[in-house]
PDB file of N, CA and C in Angstrom:
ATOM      1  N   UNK A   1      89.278 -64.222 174.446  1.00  0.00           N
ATOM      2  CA  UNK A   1      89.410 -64.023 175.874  1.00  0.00           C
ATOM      3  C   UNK A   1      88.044 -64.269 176.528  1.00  0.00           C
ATOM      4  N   UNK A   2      88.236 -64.559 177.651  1.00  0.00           N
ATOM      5  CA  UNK A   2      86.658 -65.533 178.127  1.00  0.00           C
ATOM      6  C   UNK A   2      86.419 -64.278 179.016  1.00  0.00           C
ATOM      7  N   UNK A   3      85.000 -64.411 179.288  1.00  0.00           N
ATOM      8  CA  UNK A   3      84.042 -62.974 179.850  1.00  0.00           C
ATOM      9  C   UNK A   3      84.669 -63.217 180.977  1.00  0.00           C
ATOM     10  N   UNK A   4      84.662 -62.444 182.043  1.00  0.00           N
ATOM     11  CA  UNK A   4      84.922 -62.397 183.248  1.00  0.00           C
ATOM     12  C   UNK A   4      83.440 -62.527 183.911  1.00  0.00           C
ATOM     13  N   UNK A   5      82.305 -61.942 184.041  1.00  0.00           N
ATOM     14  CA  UNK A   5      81.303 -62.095 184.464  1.00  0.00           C
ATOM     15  C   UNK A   5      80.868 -63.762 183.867  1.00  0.00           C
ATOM     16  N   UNK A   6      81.059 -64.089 182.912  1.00  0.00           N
ATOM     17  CA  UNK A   6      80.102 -65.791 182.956  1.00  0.00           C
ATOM     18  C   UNK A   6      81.546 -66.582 183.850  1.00  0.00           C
ATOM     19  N   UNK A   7      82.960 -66.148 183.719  1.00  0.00           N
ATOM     20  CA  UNK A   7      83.457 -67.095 184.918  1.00  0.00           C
ATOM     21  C   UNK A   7      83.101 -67.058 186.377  1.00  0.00           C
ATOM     22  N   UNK A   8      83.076 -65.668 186.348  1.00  0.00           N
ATOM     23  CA  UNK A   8      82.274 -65.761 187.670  1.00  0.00           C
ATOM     24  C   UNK A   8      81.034 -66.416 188.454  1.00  0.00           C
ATOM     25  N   UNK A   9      80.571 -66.567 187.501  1.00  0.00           N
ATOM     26  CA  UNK A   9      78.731 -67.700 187.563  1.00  0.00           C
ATOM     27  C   UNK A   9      79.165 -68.726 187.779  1.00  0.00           C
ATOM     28  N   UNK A  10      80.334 -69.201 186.726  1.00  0.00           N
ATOM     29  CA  UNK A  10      81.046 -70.826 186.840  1.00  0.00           C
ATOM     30  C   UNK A  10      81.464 -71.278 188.042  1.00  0.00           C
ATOM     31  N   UNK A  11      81.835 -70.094 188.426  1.00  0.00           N
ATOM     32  CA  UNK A  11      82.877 -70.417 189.915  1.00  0.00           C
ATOM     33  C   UNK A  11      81.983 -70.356 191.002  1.00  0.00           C
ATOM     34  N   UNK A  12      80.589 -69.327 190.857  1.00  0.00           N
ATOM     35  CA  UNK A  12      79.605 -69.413 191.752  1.00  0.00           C
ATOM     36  C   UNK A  12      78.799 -70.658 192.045  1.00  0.00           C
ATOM     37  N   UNK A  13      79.267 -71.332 190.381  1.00  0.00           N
ATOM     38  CA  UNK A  13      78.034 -72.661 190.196  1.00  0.00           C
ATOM     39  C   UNK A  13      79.330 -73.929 191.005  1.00  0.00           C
ATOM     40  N   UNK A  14      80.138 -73.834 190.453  1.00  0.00           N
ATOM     41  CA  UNK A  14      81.082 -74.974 191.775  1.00  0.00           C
ATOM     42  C   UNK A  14      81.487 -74.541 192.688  1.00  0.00           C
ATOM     43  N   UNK A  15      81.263 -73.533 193.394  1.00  0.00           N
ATOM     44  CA  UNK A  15      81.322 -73.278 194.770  1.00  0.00           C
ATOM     45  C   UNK A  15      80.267 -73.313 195.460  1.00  0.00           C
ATOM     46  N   UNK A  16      79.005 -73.976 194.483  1.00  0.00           N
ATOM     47  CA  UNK A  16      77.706 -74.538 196.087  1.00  0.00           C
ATOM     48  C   UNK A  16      77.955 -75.792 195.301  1.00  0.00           C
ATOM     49  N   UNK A  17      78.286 -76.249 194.232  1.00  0.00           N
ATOM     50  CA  UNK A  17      78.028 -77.725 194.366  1.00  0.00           C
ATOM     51  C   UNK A  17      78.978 -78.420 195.088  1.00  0.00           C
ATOM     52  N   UNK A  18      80.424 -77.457 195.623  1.00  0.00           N
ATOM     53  CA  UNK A  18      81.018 -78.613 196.610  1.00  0.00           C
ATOM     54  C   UNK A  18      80.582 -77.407 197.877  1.00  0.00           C
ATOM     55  N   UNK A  19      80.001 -76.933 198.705  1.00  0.00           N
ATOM     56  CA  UNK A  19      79.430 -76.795 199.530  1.00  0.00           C
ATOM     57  C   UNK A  19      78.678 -77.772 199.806  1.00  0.00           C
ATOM     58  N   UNK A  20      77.469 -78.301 198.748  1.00  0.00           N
ATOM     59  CA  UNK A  20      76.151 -78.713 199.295  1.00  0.00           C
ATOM     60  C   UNK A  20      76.680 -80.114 199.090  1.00  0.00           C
ATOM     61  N   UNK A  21      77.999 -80.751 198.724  1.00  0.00           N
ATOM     62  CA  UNK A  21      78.755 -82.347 198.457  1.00  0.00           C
ATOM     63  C   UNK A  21      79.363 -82.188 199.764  1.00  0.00           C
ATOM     64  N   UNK A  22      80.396 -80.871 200.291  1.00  0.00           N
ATOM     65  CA  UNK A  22      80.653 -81.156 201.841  1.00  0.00           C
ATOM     66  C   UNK A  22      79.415 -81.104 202.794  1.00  0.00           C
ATOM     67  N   UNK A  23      78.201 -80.374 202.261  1.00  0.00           N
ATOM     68  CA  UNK A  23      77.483 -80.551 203.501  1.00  0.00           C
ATOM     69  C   UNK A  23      76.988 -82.089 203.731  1.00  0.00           C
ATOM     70  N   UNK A  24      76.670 -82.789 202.788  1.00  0.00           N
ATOM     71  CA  UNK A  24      75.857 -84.038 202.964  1.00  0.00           C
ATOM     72  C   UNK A  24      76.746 -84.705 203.037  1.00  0.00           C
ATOM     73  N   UNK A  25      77.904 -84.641 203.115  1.00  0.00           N
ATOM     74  CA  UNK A  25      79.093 -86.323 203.465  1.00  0.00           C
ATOM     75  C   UNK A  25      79.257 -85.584 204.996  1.00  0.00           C
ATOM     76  N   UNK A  26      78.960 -84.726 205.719  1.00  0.00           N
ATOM     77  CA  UNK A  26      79.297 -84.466 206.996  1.00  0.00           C
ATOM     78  C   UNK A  26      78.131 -84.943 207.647  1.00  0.00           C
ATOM     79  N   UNK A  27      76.332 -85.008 206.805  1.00  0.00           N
ATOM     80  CA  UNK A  27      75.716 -85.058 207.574  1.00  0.00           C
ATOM     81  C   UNK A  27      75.488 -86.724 207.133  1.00  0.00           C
ATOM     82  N   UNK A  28      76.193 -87.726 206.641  1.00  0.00           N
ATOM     83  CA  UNK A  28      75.977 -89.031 206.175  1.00  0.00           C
ATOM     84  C   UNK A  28      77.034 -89.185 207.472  1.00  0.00           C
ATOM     85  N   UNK A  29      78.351 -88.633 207.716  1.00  0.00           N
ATOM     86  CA  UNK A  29      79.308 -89.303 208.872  1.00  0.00           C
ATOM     87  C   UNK A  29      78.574 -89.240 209.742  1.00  0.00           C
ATOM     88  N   UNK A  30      78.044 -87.833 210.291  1.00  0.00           N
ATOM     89  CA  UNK A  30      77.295 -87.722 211.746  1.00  0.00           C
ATOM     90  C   UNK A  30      76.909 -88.825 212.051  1.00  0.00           C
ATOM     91  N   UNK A  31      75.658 -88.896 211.183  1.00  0.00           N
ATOM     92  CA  UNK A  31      74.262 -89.990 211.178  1.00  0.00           C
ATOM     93  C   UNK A  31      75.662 -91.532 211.626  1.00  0.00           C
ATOM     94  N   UNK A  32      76.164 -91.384 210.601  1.00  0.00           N
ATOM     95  CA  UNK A  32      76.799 -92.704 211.064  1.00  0.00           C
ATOM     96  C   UNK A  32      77.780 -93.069 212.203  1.00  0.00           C
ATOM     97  N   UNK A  33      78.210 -92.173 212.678  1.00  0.00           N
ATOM     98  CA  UNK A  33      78.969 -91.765 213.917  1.00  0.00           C
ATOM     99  C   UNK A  33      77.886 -92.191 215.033  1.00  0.00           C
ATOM    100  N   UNK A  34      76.409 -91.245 215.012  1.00  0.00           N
ATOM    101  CA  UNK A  34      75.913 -91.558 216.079  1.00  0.00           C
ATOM    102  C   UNK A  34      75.018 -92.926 216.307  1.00  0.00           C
ATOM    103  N   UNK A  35      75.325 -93.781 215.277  1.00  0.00           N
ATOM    104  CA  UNK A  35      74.447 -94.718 215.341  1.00  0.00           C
ATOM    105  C   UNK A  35      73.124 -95.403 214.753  1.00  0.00           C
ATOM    106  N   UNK A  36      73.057 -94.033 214.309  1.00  0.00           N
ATOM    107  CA  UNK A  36      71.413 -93.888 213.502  1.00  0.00           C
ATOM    108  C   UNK A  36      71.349 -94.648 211.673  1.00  0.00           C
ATOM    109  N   UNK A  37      72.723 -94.241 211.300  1.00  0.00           N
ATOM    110  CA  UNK A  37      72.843 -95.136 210.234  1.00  0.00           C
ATOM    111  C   UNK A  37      73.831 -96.533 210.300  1.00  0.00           C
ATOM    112  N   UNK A  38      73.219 -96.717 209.357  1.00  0.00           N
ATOM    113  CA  UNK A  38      73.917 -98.476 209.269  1.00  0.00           C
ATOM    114  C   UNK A  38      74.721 -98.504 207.610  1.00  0.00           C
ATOM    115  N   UNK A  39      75.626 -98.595 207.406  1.00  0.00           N
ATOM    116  CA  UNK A  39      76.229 -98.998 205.976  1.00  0.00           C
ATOM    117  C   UNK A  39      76.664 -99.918 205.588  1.00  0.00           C
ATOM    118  N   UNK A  40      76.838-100.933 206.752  1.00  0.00           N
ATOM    119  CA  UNK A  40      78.128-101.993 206.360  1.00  0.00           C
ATOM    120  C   UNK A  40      77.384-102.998 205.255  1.00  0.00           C
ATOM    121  N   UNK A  41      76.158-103.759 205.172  1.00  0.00           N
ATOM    122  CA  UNK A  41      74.867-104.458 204.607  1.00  0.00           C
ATOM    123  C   UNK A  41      74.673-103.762 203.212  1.00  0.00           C
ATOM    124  N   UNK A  42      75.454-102.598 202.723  1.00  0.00           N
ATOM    125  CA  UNK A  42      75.199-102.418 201.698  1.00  0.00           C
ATOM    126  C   UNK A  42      74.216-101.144 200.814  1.00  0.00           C
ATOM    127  N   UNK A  43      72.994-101.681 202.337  1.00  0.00           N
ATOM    128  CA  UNK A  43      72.166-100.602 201.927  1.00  0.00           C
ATOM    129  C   UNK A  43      72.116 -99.584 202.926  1.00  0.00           C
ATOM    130  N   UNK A  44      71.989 -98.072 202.496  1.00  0.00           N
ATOM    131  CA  UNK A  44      71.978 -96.977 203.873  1.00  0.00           C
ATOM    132  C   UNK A  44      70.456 -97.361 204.327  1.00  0.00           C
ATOM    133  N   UNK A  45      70.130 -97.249 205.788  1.00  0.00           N
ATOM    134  CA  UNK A  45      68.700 -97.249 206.462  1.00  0.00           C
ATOM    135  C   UNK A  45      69.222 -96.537 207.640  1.00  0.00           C
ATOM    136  N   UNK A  46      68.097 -95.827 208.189  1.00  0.00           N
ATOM    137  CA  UNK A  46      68.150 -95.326 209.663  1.00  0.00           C
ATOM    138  C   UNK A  46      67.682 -96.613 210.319  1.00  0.00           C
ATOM    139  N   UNK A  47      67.963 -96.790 211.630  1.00  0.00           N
ATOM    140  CA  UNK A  47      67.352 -97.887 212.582  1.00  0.00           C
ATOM    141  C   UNK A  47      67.413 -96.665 213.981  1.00  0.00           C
ATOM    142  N   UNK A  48      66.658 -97.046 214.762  1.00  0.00           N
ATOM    143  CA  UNK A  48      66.354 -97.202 216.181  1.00  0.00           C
ATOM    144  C   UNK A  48      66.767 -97.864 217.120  1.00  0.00           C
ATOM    145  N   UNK A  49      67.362 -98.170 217.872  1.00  0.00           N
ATOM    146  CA  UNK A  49      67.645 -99.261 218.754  1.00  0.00           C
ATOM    147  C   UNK A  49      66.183 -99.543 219.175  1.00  0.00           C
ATOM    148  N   UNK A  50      65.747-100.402 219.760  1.00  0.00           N
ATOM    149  CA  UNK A  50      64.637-101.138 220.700  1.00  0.00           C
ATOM    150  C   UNK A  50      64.215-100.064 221.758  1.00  0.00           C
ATOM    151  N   UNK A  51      65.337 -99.624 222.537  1.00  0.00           N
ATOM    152  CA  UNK A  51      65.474 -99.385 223.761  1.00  0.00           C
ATOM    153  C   UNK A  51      64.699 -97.582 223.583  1.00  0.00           C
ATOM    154  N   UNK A  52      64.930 -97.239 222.516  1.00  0.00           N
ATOM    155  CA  UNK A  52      63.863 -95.995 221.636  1.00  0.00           C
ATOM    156  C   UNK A  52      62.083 -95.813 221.128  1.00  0.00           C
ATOM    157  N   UNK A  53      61.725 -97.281 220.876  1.00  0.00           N
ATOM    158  CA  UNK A  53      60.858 -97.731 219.937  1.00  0.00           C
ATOM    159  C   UNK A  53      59.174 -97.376 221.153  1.00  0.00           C
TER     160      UNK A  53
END
């Protein structure tokens, strides 16, 4: 029969690793929502518009 206290750690240990996997795909949409990132080229980069610079 498996410990109850080390499942609990287990469940503590994948409940921030999909926390901290939903936090960064919300903050990769933002970025890309508002403009600031670019993906389509393949590679992620922030840009600026001109009209910023």
């Amino acid at each position: 029969m498996a410990d109850r206290s080390a499942l609990g750690m287990i469940g503590l240990l994948f409940g921030a690793t999909t926390l901290f996997v939903m936090m960064m795909g919300a903050a990769v949409v933002a970025d890309h929502l508002s403009g600031k990132l670019h993906l389509e080229d393949g590679q992620a980069r922030i840009s600026q518009p001109l009209s910023e610079r």
